[in-house]
Protein backbone atom coordinates (compact mmCIF):
# COMPACT_ATOMS: atom_id res chain seq x y z
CA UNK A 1 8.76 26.23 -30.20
CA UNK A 2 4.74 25.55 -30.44
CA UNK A 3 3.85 22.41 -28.93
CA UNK A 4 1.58 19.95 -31.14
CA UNK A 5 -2.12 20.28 -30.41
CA UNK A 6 -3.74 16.80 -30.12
CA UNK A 7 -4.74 14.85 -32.43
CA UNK A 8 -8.83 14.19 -31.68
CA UNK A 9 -8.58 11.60 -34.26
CA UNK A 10 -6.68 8.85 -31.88
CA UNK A 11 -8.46 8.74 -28.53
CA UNK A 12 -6.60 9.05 -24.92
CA UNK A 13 -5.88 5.59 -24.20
CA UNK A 14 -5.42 6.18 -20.60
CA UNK A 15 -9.11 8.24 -20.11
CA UNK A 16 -11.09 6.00 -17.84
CA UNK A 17 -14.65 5.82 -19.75
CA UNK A 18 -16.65 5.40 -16.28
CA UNK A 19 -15.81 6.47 -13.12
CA UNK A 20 -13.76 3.79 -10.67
CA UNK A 21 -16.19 2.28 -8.12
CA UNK A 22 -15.50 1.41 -4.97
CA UNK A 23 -14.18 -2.15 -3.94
CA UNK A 24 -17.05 -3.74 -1.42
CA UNK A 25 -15.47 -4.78 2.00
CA UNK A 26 -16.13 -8.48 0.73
CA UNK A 27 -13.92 -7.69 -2.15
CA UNK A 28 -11.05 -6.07 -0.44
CA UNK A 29 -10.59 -9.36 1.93
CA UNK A 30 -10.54 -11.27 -0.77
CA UNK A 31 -7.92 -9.00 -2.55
CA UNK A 32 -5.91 -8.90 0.80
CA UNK A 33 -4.30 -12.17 0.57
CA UNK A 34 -3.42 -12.13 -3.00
CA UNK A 35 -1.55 -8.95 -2.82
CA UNK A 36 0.16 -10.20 0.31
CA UNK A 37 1.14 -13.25 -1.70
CA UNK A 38 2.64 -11.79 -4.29
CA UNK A 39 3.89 -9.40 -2.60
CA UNK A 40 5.74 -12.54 -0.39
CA UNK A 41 6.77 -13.91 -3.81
CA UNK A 42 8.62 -10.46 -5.45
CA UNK A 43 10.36 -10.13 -1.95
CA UNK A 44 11.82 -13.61 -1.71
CA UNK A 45 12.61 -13.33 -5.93
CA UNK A 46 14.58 -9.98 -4.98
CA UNK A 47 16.72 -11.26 -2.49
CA UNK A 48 17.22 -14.59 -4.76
CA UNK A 49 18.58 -12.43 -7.10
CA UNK A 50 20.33 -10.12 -4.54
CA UNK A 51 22.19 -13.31 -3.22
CA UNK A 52 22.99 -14.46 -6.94
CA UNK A 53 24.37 -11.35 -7.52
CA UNK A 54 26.47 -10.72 -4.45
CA UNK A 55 28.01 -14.53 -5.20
CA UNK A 56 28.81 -13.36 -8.77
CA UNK A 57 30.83 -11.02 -7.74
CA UNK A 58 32.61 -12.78 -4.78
């Protein structure tokens, strides 16, 4: 079976038009405790929902 050609009507919405630049050191400390935050926050929701879970079925 052929596959489809694209379509150059619709344009790739997942082509980056300019090239990613770099995060300045400044930049990534600021980043740092933001992801660590919510990265805090998605751990203690898991096991929330872990402990729900585990109770539900008890």
């Amino acid at each position: 079976m052929p596959r489809p050609q694209p379509n150059s009507r619709h344009p790739d919405l997942f082509l980056l038009d300019d090239p990613p630049v770099p995060l300045a050191a400044t930049e990534r400390t600021k980043l740092l405790p933001l992801a660590s935050a919510l990265l805090t926050e998605t751990t203690l929701a898991s096991r929330a929902a872990r402990e729900a879970r585990d109770e539900d079925r008890a």
